[in-house]
PDB file of N, CA and C in Angstrom:
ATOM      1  N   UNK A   1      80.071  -2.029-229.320  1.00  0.00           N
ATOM      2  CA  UNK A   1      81.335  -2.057-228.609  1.00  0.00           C
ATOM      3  C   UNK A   1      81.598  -3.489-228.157  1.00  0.00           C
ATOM      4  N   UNK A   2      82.730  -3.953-228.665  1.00  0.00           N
ATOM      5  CA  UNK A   2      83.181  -5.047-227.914  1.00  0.00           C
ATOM      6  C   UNK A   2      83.449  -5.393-226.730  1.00  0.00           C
ATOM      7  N   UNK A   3      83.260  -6.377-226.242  1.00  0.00           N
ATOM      8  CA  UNK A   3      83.433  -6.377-224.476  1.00  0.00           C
ATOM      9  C   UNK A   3      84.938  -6.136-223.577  1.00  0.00           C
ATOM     10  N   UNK A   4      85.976  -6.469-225.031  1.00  0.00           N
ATOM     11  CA  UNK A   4      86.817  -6.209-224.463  1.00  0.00           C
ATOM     12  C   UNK A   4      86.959  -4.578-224.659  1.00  0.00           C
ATOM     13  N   UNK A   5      86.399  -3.753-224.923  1.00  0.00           N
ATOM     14  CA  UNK A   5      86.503  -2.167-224.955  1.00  0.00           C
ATOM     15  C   UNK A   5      85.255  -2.071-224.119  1.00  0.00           C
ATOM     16  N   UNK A   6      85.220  -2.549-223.193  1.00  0.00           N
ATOM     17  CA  UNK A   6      83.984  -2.044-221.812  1.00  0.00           C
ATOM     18  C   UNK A   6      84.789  -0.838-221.278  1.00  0.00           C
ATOM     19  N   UNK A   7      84.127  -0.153-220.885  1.00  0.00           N
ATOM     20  CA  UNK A   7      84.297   0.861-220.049  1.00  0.00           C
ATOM     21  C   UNK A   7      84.511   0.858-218.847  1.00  0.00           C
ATOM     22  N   UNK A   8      85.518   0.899-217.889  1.00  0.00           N
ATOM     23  CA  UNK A   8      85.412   0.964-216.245  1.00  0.00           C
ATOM     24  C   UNK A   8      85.976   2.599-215.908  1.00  0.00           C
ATOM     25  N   UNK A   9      85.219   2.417-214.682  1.00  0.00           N
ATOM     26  CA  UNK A   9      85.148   3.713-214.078  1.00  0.00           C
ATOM     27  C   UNK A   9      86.454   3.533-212.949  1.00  0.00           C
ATOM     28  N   UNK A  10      86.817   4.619-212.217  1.00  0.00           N
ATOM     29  CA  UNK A  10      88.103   4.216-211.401  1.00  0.00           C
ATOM     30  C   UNK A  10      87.769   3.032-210.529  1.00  0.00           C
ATOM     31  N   UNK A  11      86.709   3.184-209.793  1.00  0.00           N
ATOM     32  CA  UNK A  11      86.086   1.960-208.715  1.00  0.00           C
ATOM     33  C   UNK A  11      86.419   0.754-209.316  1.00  0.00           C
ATOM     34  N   UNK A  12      85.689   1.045-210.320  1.00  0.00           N
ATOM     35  CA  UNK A  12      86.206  -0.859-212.001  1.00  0.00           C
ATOM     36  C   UNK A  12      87.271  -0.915-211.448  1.00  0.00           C
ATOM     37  N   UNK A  13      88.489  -0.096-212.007  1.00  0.00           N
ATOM     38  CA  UNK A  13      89.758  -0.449-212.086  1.00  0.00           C
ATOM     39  C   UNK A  13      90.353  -0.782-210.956  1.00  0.00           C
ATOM     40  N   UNK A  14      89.911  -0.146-210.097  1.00  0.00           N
ATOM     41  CA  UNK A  14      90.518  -0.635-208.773  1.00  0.00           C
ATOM     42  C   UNK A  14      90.260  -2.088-208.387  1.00  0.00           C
ATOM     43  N   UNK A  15      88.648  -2.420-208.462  1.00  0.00           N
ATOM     44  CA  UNK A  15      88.387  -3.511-208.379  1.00  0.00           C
ATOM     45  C   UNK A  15      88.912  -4.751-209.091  1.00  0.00           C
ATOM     46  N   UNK A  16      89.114  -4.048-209.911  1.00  0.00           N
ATOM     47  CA  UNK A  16      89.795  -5.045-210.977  1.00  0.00           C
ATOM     48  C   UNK A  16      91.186  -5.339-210.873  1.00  0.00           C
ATOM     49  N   UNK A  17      92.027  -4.069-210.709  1.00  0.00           N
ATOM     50  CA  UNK A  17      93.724  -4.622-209.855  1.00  0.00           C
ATOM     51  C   UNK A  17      93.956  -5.135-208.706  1.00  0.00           C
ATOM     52  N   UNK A  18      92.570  -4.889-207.561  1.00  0.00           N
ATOM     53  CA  UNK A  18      92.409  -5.181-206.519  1.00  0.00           C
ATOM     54  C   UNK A  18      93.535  -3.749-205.339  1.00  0.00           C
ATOM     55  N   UNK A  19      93.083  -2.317-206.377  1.00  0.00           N
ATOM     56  CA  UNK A  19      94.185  -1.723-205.373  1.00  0.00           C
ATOM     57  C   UNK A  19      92.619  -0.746-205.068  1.00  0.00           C
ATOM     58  N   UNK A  20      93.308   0.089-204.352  1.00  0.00           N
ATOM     59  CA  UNK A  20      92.502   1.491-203.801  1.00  0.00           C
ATOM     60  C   UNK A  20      92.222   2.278-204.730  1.00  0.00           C
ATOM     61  N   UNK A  21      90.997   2.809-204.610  1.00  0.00           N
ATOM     62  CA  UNK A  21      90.803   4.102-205.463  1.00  0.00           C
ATOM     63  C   UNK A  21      91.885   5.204-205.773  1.00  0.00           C
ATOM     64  N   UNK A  22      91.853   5.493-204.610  1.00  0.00           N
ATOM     65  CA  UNK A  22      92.993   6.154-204.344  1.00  0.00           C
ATOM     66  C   UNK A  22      94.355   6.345-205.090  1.00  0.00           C
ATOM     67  N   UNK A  23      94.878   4.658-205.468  1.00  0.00           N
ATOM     68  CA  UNK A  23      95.813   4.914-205.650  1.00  0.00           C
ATOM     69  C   UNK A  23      95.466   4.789-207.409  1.00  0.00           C
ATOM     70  N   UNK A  24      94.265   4.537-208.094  1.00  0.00           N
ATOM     71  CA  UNK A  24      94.434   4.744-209.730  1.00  0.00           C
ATOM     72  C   UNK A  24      94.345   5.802-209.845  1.00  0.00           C
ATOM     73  N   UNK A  25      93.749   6.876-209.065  1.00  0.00           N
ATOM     74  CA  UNK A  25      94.020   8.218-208.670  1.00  0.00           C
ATOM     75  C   UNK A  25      95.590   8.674-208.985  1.00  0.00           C
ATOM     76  N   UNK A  26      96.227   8.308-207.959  1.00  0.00           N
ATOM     77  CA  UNK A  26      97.380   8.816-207.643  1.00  0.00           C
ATOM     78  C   UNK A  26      97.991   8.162-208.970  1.00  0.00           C
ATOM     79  N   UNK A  27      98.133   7.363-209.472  1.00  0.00           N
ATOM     80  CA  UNK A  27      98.476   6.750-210.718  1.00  0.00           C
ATOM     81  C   UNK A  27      98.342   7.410-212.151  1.00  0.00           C
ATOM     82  N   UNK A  28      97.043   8.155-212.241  1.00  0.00           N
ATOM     83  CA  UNK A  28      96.213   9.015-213.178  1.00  0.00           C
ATOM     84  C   UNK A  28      97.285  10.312-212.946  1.00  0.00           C
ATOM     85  N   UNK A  29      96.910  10.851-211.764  1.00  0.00           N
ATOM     86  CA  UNK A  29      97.914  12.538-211.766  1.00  0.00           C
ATOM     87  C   UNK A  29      99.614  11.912-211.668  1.00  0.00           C
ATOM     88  N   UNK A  30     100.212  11.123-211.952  1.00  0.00           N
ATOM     89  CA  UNK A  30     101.646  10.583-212.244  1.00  0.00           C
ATOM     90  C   UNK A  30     101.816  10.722-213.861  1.00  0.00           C
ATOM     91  N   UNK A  31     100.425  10.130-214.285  1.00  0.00           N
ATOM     92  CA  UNK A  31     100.642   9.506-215.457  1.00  0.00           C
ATOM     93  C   UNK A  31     101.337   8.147-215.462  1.00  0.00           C
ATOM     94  N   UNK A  32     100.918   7.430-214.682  1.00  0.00           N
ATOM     95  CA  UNK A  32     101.975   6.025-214.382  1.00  0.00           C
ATOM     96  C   UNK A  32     100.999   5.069-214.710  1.00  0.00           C
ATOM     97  N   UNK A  33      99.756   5.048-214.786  1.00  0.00           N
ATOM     98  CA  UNK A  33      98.605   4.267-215.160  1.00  0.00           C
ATOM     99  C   UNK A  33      98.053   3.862-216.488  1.00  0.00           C
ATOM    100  N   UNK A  34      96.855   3.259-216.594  1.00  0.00           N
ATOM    101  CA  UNK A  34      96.748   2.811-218.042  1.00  0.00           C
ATOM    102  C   UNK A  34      96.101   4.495-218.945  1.00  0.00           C
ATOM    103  N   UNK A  35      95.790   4.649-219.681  1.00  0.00           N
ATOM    104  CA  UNK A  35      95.301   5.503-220.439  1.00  0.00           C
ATOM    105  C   UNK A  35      93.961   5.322-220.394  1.00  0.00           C
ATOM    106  N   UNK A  36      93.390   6.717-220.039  1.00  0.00           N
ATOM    107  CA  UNK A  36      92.367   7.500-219.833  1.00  0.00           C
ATOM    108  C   UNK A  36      91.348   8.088-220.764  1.00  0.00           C
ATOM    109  N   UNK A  37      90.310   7.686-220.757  1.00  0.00           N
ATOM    110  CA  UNK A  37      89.053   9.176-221.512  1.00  0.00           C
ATOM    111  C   UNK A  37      88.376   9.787-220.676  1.00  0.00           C
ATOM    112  N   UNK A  38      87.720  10.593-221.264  1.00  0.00           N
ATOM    113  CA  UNK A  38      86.636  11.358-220.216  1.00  0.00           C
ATOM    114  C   UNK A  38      85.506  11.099-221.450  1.00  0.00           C
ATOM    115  N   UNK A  39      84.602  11.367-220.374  1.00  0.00           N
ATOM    116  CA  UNK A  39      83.111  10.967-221.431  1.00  0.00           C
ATOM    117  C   UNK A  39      82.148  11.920-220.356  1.00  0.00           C
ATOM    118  N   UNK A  40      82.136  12.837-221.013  1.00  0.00           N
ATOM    119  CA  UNK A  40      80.965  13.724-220.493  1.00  0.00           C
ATOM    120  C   UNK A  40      81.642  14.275-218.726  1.00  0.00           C
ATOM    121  N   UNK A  41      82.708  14.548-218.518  1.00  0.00           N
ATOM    122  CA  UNK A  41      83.438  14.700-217.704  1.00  0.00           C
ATOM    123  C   UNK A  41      83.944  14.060-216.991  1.00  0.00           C
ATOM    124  N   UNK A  42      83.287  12.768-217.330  1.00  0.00           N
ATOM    125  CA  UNK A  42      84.099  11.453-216.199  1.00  0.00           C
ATOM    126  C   UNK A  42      85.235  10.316-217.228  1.00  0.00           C
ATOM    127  N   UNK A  43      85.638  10.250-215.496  1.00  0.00           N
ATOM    128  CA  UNK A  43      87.109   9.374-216.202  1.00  0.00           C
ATOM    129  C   UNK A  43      86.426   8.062-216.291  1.00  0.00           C
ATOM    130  N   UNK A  44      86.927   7.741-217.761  1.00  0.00           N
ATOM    131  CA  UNK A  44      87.246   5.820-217.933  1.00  0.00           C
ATOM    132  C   UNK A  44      87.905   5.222-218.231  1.00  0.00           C
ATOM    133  N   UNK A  45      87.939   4.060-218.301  1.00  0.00           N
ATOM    134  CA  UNK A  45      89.265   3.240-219.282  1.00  0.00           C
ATOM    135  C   UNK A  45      88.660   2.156-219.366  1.00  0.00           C
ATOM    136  N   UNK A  46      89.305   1.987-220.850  1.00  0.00           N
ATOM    137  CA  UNK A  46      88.936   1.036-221.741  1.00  0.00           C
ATOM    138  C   UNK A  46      89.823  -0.263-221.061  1.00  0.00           C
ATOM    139  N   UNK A  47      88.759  -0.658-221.637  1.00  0.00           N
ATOM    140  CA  UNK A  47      89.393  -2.546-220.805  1.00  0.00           C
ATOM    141  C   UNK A  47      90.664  -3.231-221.262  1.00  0.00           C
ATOM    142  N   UNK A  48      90.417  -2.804-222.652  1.00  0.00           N
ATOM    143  CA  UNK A  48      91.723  -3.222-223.681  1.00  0.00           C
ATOM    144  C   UNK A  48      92.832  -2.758-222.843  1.00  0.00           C
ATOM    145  N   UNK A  49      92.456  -1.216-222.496  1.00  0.00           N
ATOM    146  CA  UNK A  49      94.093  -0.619-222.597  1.00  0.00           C
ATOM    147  C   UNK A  49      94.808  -0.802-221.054  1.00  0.00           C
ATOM    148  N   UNK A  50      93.424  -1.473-220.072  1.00  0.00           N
ATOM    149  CA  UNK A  50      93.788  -2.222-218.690  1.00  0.00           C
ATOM    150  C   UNK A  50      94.598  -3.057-219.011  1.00  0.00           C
ATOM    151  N   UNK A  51      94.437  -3.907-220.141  1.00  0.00           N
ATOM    152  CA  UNK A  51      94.464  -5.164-219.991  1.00  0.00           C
ATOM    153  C   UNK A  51      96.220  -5.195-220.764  1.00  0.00           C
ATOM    154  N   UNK A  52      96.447  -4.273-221.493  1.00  0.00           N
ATOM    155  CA  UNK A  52      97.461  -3.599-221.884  1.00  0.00           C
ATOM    156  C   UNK A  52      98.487  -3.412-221.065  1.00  0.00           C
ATOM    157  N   UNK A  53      97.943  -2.436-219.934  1.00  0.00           N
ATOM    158  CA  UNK A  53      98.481  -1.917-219.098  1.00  0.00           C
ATOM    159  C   UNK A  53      99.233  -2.892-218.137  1.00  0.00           C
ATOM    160  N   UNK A  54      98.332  -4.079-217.475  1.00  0.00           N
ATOM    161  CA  UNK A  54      98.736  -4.494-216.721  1.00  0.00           C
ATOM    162  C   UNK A  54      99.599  -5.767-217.179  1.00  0.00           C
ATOM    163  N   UNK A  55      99.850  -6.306-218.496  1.00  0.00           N
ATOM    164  CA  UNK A  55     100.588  -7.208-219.350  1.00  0.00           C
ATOM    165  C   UNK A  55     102.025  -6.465-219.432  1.00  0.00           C
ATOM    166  N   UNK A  56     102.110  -5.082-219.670  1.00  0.00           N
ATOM    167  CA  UNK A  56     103.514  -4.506-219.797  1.00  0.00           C
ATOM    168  C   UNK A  56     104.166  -4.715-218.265  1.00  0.00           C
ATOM    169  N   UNK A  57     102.902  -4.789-217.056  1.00  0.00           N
ATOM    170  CA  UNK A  57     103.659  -4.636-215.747  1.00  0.00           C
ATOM    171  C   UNK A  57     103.998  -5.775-214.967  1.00  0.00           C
ATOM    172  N   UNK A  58     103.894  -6.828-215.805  1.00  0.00           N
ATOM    173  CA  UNK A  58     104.237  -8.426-215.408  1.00  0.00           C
ATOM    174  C   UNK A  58     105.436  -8.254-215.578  1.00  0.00           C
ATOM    175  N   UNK A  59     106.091  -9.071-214.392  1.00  0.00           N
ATOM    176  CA  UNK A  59     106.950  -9.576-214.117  1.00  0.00           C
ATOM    177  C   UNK A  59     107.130 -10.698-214.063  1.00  0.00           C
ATOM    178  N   UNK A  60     108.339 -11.383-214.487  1.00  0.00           N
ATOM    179  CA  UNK A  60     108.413 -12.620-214.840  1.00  0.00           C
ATOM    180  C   UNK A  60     109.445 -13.122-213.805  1.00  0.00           C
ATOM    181  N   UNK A  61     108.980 -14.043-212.800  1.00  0.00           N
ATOM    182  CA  UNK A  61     109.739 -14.440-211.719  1.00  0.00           C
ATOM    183  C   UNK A  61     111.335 -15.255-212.457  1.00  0.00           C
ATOM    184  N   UNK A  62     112.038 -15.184-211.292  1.00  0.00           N
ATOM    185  CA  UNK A  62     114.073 -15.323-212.028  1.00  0.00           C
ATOM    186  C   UNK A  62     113.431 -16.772-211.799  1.00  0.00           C
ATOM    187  N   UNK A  63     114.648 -18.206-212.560  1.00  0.00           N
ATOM    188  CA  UNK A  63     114.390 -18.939-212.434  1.00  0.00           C
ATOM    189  C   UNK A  63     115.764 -19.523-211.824  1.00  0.00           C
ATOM    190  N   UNK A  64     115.408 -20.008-210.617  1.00  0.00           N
ATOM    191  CA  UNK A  64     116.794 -20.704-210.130  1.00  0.00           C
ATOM    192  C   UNK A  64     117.552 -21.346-210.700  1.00  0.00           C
ATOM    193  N   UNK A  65     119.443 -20.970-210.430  1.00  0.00           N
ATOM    194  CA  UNK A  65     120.138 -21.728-210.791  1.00  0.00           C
ATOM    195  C   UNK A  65     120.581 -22.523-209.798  1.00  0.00           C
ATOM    196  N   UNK A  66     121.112 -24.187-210.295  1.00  0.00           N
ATOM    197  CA  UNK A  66     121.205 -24.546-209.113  1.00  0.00           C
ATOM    198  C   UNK A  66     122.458 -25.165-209.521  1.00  0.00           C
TER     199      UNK A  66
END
């Protein structure tokens, strides 16, 4: 497995967006989050599809007119 297909667990991901458990939780039962496996009943996500995820949710600051 490539490193960019590491596995994180919700804690990862959180740590990694820097949000709450909680809320990749609340993100997961929306379906508003990155895409999910289970592996032997637990949730993961692939790093790729973080990394996916959080590239579609950039925002690109306006640039002043002056």
């Amino acid at each position: 497995m490539q490193e960019k297909d590491t596995l994180l667990t919700t804690k990862g991901l959180a740590e990694l967006a820097a949000i709450s458990e909680r809320t990749v939780i609340r993100y997961r039962n929306r379906r508003e989050g990155p895409p999910w496996i289970k592996v032997g009943g637990q949730v993961r996500y692939r790093k790729s599809d973080v990394d996916a995820w959080l590239n579609a949710n950039r925002v690109q600051p306006v640039r002043e007119v002056s």
